[in-house]
C-alpha atoms as a PDB file:
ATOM      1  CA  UNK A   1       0.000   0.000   0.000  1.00  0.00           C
ATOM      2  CA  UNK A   2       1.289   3.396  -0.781  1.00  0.00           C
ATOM      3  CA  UNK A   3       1.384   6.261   1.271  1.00  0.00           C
ATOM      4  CA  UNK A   4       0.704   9.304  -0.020  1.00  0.00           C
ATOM      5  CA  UNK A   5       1.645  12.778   2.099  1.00  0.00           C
ATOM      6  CA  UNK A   6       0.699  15.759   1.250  1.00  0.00           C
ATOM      7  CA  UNK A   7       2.880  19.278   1.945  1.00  0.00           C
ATOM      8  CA  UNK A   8       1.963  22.707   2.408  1.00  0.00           C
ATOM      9  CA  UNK A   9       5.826  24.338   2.406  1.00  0.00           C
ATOM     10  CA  UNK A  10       3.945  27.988   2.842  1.00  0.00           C
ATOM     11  CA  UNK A  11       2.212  26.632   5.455  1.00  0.00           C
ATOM     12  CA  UNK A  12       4.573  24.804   6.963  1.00  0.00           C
ATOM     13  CA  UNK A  13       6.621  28.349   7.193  1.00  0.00           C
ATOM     14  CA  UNK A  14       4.630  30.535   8.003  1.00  0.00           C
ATOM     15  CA  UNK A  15       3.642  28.244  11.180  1.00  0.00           C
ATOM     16  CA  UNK A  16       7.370  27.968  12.165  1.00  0.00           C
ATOM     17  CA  UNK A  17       7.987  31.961  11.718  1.00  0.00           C
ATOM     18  CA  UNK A  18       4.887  32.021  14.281  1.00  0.00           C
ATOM     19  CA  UNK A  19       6.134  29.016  16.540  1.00  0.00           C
ATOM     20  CA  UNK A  20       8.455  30.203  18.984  1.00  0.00           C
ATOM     21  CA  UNK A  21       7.152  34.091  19.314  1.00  0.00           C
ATOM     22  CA  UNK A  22       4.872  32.985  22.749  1.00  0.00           C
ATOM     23  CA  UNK A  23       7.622  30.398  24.040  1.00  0.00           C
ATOM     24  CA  UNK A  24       9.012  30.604  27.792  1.00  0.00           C
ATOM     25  CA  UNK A  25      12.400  30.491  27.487  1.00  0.00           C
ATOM     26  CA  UNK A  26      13.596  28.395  30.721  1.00  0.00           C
ATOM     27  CA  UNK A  27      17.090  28.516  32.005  1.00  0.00           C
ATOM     28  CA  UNK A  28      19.134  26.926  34.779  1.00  0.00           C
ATOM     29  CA  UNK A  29      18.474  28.481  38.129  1.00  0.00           C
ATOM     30  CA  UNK A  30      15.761  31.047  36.399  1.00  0.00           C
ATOM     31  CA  UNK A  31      19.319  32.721  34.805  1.00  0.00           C
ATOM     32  CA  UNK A  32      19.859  35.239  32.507  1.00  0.00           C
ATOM     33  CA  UNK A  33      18.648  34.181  28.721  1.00  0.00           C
ATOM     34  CA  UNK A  34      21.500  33.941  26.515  1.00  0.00           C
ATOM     35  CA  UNK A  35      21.360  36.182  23.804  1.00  0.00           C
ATOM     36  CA  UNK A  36      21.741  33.856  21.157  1.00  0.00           C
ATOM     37  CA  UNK A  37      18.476  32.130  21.771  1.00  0.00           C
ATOM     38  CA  UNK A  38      16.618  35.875  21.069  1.00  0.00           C
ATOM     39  CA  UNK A  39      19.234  35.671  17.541  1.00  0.00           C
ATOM     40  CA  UNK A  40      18.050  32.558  16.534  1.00  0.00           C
ATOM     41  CA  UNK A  41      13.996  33.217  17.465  1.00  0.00           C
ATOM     42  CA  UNK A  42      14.848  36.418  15.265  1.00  0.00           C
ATOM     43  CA  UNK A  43      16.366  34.764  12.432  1.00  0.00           C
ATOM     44  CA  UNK A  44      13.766  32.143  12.738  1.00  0.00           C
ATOM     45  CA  UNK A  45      10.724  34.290  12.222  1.00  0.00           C
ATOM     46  CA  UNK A  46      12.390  36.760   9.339  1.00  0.00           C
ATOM     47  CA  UNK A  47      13.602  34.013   7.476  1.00  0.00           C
ATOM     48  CA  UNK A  48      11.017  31.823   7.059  1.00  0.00           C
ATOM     49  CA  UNK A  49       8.755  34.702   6.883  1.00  0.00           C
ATOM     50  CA  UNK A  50      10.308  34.957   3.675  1.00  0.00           C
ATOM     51  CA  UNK A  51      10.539  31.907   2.827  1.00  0.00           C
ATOM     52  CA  UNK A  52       6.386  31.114   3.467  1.00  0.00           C
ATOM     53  CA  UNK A  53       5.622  34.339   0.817  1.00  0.00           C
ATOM     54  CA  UNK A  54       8.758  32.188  -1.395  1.00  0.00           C
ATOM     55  CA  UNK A  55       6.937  29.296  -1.568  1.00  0.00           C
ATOM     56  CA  UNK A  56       3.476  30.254  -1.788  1.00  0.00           C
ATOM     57  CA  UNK A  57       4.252  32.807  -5.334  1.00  0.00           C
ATOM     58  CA  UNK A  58       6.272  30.220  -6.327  1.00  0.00           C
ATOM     59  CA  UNK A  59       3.563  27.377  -6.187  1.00  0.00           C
ATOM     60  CA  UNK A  60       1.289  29.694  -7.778  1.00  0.00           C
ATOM     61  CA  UNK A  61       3.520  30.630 -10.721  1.00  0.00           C
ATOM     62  CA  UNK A  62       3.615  27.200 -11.326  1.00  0.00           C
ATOM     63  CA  UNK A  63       0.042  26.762 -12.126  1.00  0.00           C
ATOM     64  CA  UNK A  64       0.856  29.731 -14.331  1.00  0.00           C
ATOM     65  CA  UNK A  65       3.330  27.982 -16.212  1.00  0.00           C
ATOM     66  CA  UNK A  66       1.054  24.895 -16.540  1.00  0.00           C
ATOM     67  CA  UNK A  67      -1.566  27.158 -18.880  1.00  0.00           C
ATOM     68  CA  UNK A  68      -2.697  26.680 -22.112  1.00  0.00           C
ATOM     69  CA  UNK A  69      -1.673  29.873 -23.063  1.00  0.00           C
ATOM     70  CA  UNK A  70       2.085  29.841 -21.966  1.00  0.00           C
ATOM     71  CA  UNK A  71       2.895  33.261 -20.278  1.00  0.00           C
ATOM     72  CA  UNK A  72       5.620  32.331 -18.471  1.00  0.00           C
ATOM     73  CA  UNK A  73       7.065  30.120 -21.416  1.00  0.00           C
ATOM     74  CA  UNK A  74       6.242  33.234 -23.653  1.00  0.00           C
ATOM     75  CA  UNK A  75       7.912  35.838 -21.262  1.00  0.00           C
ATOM     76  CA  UNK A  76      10.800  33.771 -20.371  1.00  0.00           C
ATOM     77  CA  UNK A  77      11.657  31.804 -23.921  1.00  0.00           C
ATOM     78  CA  UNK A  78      14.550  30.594 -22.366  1.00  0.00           C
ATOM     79  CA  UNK A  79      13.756  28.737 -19.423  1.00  0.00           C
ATOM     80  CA  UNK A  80      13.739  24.713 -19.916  1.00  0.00           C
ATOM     81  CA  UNK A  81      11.252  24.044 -17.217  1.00  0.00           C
ATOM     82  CA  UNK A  82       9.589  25.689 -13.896  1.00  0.00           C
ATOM     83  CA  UNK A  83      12.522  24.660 -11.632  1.00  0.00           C
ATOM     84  CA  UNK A  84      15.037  26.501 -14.435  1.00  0.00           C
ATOM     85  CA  UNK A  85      12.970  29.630 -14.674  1.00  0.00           C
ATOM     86  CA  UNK A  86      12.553  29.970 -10.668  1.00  0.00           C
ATOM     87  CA  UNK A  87      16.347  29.119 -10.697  1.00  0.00           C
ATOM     88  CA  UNK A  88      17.663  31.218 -12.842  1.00  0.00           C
ATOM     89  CA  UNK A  89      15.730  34.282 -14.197  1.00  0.00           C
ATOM     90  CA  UNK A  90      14.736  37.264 -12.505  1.00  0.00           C
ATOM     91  CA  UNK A  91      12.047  35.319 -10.654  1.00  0.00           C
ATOM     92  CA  UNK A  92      14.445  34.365  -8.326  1.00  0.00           C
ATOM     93  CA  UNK A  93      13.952  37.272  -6.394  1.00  0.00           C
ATOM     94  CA  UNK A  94      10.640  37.617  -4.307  1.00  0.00           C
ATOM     95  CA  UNK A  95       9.831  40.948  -5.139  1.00  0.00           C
ATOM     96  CA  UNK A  96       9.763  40.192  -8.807  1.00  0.00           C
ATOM     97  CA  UNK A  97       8.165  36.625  -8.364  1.00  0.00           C
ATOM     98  CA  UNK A  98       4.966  38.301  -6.479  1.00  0.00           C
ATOM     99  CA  UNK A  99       4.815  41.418  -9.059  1.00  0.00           C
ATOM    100  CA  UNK A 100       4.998  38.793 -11.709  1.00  0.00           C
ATOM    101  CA  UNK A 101       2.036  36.886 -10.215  1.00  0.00           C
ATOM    102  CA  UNK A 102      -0.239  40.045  -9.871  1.00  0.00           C
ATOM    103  CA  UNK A 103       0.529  39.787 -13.434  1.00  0.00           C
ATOM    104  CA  UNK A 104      -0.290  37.031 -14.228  1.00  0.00           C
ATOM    105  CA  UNK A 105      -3.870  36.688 -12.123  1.00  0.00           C
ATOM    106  CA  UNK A 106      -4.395  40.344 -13.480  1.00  0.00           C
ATOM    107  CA  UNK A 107      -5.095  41.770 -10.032  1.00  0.00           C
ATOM    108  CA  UNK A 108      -3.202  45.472  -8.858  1.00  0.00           C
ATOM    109  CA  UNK A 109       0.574  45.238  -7.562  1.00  0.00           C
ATOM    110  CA  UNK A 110       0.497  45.240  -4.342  1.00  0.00           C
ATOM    111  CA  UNK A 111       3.664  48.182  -4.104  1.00  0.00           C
ATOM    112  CA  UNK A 112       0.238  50.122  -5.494  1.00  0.00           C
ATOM    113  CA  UNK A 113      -2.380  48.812  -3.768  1.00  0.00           C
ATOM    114  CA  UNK A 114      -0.774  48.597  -0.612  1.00  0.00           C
ATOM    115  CA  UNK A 115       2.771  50.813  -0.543  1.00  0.00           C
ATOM    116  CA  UNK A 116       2.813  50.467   3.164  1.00  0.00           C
ATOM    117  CA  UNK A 117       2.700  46.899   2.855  1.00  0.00           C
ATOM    118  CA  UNK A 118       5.340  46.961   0.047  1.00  0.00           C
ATOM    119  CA  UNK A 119       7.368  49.395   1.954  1.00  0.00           C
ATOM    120  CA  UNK A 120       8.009  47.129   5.407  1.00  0.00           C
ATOM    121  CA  UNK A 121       7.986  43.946   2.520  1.00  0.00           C
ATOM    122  CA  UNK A 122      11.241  45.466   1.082  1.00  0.00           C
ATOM    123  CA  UNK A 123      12.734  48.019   3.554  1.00  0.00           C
ATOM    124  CA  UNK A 124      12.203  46.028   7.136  1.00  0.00           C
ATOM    125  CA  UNK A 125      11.757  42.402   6.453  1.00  0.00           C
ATOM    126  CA  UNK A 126      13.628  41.566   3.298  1.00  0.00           C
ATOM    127  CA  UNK A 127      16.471  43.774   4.252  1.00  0.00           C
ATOM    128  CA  UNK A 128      16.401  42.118   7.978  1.00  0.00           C
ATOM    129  CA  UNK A 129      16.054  38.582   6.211  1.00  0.00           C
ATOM    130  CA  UNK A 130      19.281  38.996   3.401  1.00  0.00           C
ATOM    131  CA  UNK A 131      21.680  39.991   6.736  1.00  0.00           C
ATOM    132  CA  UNK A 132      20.219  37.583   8.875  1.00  0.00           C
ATOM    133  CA  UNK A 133      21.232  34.700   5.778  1.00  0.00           C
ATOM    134  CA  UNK A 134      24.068  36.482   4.609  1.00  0.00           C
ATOM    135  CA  UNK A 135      25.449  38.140   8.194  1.00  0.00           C
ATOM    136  CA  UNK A 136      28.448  40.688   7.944  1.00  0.00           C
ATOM    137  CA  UNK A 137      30.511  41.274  10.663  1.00  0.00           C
ATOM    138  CA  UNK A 138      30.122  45.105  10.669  1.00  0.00           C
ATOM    139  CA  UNK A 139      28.878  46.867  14.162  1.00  0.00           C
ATOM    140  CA  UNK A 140      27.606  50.093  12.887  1.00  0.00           C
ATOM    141  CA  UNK A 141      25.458  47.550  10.138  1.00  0.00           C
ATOM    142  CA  UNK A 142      24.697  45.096  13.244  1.00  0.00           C
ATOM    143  CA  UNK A 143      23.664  47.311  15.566  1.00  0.00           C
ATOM    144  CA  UNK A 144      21.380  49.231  12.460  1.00  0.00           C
ATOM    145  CA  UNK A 145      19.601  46.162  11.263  1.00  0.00           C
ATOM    146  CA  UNK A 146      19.398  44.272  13.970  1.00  0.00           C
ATOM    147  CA  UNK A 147      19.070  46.360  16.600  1.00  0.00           C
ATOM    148  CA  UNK A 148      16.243  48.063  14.866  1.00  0.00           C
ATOM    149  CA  UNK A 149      14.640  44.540  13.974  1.00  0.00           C
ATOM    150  CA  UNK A 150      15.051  43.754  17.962  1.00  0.00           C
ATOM    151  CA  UNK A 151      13.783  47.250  19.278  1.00  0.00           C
ATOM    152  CA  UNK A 152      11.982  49.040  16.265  1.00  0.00           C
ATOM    153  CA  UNK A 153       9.355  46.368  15.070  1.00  0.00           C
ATOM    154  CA  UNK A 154       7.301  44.133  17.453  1.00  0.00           C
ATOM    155  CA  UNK A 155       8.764  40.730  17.389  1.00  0.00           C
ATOM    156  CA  UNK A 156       5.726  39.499  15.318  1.00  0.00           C
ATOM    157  CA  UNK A 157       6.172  41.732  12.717  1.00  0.00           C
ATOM    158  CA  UNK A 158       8.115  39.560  10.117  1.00  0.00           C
ATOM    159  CA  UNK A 159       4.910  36.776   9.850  1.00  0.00           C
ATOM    160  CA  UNK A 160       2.539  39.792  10.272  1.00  0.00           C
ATOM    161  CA  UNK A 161       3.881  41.422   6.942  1.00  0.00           C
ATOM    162  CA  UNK A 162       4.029  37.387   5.347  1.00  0.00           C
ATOM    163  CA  UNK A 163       0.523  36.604   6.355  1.00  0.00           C
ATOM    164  CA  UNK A 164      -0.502  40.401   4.631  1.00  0.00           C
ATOM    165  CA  UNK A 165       1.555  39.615   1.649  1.00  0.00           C
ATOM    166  CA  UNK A 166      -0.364  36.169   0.913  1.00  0.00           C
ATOM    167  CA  UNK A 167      -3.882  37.377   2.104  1.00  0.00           C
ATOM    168  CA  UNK A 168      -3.298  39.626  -0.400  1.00  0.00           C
ATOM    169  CA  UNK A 169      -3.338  37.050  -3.179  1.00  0.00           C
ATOM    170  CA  UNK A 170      -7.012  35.957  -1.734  1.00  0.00           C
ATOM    171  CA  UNK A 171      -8.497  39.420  -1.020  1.00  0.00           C
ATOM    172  CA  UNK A 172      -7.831  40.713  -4.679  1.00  0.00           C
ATOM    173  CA  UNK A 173      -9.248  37.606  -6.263  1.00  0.00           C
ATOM    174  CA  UNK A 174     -12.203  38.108  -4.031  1.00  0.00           C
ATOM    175  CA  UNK A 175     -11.617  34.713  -1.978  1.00  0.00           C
ATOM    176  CA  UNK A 176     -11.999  33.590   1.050  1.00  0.00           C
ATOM    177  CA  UNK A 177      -8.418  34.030   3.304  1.00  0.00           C
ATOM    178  CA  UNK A 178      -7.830  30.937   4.503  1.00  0.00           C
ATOM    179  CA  UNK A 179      -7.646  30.401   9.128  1.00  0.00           C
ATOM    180  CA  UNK A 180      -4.093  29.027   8.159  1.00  0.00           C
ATOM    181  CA  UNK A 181      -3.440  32.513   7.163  1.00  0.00           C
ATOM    182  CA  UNK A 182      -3.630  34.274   9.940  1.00  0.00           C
ATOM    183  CA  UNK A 183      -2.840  31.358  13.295  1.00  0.00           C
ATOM    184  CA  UNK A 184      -1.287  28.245  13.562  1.00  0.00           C
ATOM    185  CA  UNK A 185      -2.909  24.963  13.550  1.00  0.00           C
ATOM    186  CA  UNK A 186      -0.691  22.392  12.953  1.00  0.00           C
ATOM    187  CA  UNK A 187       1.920  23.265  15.851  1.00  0.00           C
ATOM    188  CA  UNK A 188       3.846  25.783  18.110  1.00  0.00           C
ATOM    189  CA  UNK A 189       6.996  25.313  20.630  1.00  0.00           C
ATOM    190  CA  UNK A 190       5.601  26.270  24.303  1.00  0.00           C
ATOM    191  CA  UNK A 191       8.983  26.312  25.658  1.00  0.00           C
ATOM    192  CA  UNK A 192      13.005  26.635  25.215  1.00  0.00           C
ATOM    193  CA  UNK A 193      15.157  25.117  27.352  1.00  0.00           C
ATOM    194  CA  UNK A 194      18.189  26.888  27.305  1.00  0.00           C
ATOM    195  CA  UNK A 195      21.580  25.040  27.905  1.00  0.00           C
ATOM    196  CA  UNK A 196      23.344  27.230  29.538  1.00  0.00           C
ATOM    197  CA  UNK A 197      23.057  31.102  31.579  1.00  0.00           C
ATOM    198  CA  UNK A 198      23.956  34.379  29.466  1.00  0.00           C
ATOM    199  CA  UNK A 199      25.722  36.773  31.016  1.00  0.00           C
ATOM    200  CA  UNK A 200      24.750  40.977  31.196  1.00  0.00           C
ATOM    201  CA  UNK A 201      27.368  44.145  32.284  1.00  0.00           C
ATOM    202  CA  UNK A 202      27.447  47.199  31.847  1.00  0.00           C
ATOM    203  CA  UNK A 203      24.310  49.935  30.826  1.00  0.00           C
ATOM    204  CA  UNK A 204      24.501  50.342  27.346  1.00  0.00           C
ATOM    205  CA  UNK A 205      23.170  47.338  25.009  1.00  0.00           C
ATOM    206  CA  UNK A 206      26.008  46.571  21.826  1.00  0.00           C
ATOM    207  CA  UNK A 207      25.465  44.162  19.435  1.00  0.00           C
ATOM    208  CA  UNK A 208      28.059  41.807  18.074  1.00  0.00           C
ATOM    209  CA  UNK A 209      28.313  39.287  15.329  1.00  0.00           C
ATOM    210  CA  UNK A 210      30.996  36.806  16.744  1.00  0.00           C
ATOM    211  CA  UNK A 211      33.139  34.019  15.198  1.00  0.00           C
ATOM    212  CA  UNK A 212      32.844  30.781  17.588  1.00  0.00           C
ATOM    213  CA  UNK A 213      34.929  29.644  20.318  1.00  0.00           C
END
């Protein structure tokens, strides 16, 4: 007998951005929280953030590319398949994969519809996601981006502006928005047990990028 699973990446995301925003964070002997843990819950949440809008465009531009018509294959002559054209054209990049599917399902952009919307899209969460992927050891850069993602922004921002971006898709078509949307269903992580105690000096809070030990 064969058994058949079925997978919701955007889903799946969008879930795990949300999972760990309401967690207790327990450490030995009630200690301080090492600082890492709030880097990785940040990372967590911006990245696949990102990554829930990634897959849900993407998913839809390939129902786009399964047409009658051809747009895609029209557009992009050059690709070989869906995989090559999400590879390597300009679709690549988010903000051109989800103009290219207003396109395509002939509903507004949403950097017209919305601009706020677009604006923390590009400006907060995309810029917060590429250093959080690709980190650079600079403080003044650090202590900008992160700093401001940590301090500026509620910490539920990053899924706030995903769940927006894909609602989006719905609302303009006139559909429903699905639950899965807007809270989890499928899971969450109640607690973190940290491993070990942080350690805090000094009044004035500097953040570091660090090589390991």
């Amino acid at each position: 007998m064969e058994n058949i699973i079925a997978l919701s990446p955007e889903r799946a995301y969008l879930e795990l951005a949300r999972s760990s925003l309401g967690s207790a964070i327990l450490t030995p002997n009630n200690g301080v929280t090492p600082p890492n843990i709030y880097l990785a819950i940040l990372a967590q949440t911006y990245v696949f953030s990102c990554m829930a809008m990634s897959a849900f465009v993407n998913n839809y531009l390939g129902d786009v590319w399964e047409r009658d018509d051809k747009p895609l294959q029209t557009e992009y002559p050059k690709a070989k398949d869906l995989s090559d054209l999400l590879k390597k054209s300009d679709l690549r990049e988010l903000p051109k994969a989800i103009n290219a599917l207003c396109k395509h399902l002939h509903i507004q952009p949403i950097h017209e519809s919305k601009p706020e919307l677009w604006k923390d899209f590009e400006h907060a969460l995309r810029r917060t996601r590429n250093f959080l992927v690709h980190p650079c050891p600079d403080d003044e850069l650090v202590n900008e981006i992160l700093g401001g993602a940590m301090a500026k922004y509620a910490w539920v921002f990053p899924s706030k502006v995903a769940e927006q971006v894909i609602a989006y898709f719905f609302d303009a078509q006139l559909f429903e928005v699905p639950t899965w949307i807007r809270e989890n269903q499928e899971f969450t992580i109640k607690e973190i047990q940290a491993l070990s105690v942080g350690t805090m000096s000094g009044t004035d809070t500097i953040i570091k990028i660090q090589g390991a030990d």
